[in-house]
Structure formats: structure tokens, C-alpha cells
Protein backbone atom coordinates (compact mmCIF):
# COMPACT_ATOMS: atom_id res chain seq x y z
CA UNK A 1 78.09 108.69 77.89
CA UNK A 2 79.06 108.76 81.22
CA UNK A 3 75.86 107.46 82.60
CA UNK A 4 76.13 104.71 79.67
CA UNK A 5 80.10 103.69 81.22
CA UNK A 6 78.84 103.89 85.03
CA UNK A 7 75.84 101.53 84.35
CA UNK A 8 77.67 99.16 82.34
CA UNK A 9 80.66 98.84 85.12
CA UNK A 10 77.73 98.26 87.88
CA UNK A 11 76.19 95.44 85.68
CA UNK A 12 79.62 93.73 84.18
CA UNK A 13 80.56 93.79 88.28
CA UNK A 14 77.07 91.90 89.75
CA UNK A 15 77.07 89.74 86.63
CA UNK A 16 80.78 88.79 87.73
CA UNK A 17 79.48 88.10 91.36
CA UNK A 18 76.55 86.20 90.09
CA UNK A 19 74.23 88.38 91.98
CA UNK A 20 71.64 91.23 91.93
CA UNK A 21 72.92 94.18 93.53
CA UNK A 22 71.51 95.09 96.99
CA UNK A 23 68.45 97.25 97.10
CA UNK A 24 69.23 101.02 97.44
CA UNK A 25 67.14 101.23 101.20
CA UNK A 26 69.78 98.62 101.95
CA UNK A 27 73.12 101.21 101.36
CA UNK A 28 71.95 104.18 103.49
CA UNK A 29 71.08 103.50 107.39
CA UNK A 30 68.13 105.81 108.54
CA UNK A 31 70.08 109.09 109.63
CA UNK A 32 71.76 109.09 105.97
CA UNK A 33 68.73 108.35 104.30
CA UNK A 34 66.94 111.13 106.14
CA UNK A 35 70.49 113.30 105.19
CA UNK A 36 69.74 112.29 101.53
CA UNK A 37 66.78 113.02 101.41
CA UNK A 38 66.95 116.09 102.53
CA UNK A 39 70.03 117.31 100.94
CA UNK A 40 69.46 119.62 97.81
CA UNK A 41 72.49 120.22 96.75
CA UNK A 42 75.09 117.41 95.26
CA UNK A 43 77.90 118.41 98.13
CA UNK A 44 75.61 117.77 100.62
CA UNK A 45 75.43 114.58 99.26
CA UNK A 46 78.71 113.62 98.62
CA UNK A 47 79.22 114.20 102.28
CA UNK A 48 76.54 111.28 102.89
CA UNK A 49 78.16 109.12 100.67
CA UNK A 50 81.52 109.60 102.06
CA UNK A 51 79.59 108.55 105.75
CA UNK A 52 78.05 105.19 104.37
CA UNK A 53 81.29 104.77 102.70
CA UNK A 54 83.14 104.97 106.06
CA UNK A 55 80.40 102.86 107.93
CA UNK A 56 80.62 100.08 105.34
CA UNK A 57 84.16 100.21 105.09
CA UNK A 58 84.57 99.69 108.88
CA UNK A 59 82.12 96.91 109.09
CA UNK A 60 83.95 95.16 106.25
CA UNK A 61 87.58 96.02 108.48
CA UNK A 62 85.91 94.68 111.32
CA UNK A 63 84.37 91.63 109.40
CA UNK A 64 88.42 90.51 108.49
CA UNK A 65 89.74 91.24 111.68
CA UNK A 66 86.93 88.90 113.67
CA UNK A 67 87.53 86.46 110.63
CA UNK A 68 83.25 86.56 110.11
CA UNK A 69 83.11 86.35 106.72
CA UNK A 70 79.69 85.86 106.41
CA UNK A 71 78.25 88.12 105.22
CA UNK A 72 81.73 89.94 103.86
CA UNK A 73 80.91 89.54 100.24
CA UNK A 74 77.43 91.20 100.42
CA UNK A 75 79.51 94.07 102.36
CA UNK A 76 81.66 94.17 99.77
CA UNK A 77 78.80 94.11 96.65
CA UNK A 78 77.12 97.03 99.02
CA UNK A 79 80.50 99.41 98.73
CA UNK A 80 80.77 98.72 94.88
CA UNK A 81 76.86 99.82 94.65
CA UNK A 82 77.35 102.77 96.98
CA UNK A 83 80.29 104.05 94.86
CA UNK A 84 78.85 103.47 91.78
CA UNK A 85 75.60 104.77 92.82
CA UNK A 86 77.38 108.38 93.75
CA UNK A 87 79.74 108.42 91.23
CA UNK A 88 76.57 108.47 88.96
CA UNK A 89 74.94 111.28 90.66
CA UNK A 90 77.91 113.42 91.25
CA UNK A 91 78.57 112.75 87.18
CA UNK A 92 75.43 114.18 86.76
CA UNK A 93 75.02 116.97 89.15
CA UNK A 94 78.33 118.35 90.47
CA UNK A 95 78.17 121.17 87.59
CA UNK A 96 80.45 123.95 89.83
CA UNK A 97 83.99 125.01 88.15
CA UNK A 98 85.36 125.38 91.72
CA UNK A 99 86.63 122.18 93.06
CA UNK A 100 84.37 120.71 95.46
CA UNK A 101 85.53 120.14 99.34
CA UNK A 102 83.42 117.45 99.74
CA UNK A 103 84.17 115.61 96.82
CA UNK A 104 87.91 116.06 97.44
CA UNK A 105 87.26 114.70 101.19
CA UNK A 106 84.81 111.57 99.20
CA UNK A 107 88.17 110.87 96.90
CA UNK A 108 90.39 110.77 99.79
CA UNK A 109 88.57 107.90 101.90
CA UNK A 110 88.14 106.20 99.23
CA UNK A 111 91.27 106.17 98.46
CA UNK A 112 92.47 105.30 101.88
CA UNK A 113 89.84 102.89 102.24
CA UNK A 114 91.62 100.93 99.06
CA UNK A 115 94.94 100.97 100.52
CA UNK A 116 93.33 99.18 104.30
CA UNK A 117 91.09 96.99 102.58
CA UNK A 118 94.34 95.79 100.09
CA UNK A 119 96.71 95.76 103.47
CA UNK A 120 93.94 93.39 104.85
CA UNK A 121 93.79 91.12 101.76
CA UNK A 122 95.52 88.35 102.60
CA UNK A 123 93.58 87.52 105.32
CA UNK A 124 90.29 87.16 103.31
CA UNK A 125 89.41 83.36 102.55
CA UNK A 126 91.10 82.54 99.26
CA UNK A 127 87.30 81.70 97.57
CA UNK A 128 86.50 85.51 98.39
CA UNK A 129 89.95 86.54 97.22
CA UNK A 130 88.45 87.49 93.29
CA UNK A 131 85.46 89.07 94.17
CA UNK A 132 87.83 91.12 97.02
CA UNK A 133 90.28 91.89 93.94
CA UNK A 134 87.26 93.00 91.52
CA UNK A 135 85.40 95.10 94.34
CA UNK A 136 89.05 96.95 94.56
CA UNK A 137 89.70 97.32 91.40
CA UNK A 138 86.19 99.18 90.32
CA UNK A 139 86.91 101.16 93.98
CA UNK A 140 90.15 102.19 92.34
CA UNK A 141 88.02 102.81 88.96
CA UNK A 142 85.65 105.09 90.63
CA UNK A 143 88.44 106.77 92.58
CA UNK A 144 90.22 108.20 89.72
CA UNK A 145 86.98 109.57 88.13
CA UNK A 146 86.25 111.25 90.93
CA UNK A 147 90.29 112.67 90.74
CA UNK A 148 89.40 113.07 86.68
CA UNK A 149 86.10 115.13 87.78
CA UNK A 150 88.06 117.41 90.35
CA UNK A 151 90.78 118.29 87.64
CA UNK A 152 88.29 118.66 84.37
CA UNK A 153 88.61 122.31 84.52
């Protein structure tokens, strides 16, 4: 079911921004692919995710405060995919009753990566503004499952 409501958020979002999503060699740069890829265990992964997540959240910062917005939406379409993306995998492979560090350290830049991107907002073009709003609003989605996951037991 989970799988069902994590695949249906990814496709209602890139039907809303009239595009495909980016190809999955396109989130990861090569040291976190090689991390990935290695990386056995779903912490190990999380901690990956929460990497990209900070590298694509400062190139989007940086993208705003150089007023390039270029290539912002695709940024912004790559986040959504990388969240979704782990949320899916840590749905279906963080099976541990103790709460997991690295998902709790995941949850919390995310979270603070909401709160700079939504301090940032108004500087976005306004013809960026909705797909800024959506991207936040599924980042806030995906935060509280991972909050929901870290409390289920």
C-alpha cells in the first residue's frame, strides 16, 4: 500500500510539472552512486540520500541567491524524485524497531531544507512560484512519513 501511495504522489507530481522525471544516474553524483552501490544496509543509505539531498538543496539555494533560474525547476523536479525515491526504499527496507540515527538525521535536513527553501520563496520568479509551492508541499509530505516511520513502534 505504501509502495501503491509513494508511486502515485511521484506520478500526480511530474504529471503536474508536465514532465518526465529525471533519470535516476541523474540524482546521485559519482561518489554517492559508488556509496549506493555499495551500501548493504538501508542506514547506510539513508545517509547517501541525506548527502544528495544537501548537495541539491544547496545548488537550488545558490540558484535563488545568483537569481539563475535556469535550470531551478529541473533542480527542484530532481529533490522531489530523490525524496520520493528514498522514502520508497526506506518504506520498504528500514525493518529495525530501534529508531534509526540516520533516518532521524535524513528527517531533520529535510525539514530544515523546507523551512530555507520557503524563507527563499519570494524571490523565485512568480511563473516558478506553483511548481516551488508543489515541490514543498510533497517535501513536507515525505517529511512527516519519515517522522510517522520513526514513531510506528
Amino acid at each position: 500500500m505504501t509502495v501503491f501511495w509513494a508511486f502515485a504522489c511521484l506520478s500526480l507530481f511530474f504529471l503536474q510539472a508536465g514532465t518526465a522525471p529525471p533519470a535516476s544516474g541523474e540524482i546521485f553524483n559519482a561518489k554517492e552512486k559508488a556509496r549506493i552501490e555499495k551500501s548493504d544496509k538501508v542506514d547506510g543509505r539513508i545517509k547517501v540520500y541525506e548527502a544528495a539531498s544537501k548537495r541539491i538543496q544547496q545548488t537550488l539555494e545558490d540558484a535563488i541567491k545568483k537569481d539563475d533560474f535556469q535550470t531551478f525547476p529541473d533542480n527542484l523536479k530532481l529533490w522531489m524524485s530523490l525524496l520520493l525515491n528514498s522514502l520508497e526504499d526506506i518504506e520498504a527496507n528500514l525493518k529495525s524497531k530501534k529508531k534509526s540515527r540516520a533516518l532521524i538525521n535524513y528527517e531533520i535536513q529535510v525539514r530544515k531544507s523546507i523551512a530555507s527553501m520557503e524563507k527563499l520563496k519570494i524571490r523565485v520568479p512568480l511563473d516558478q512560484q506553483d511548481l516551488m509551492d508543489s515541490c514543498l508541499e510533497q517535501a513536507e509530505k515525505v517529511r512527516k512519513r519519515f517522522v510517522e516511520i520513526l514513531f510506528r513502534h
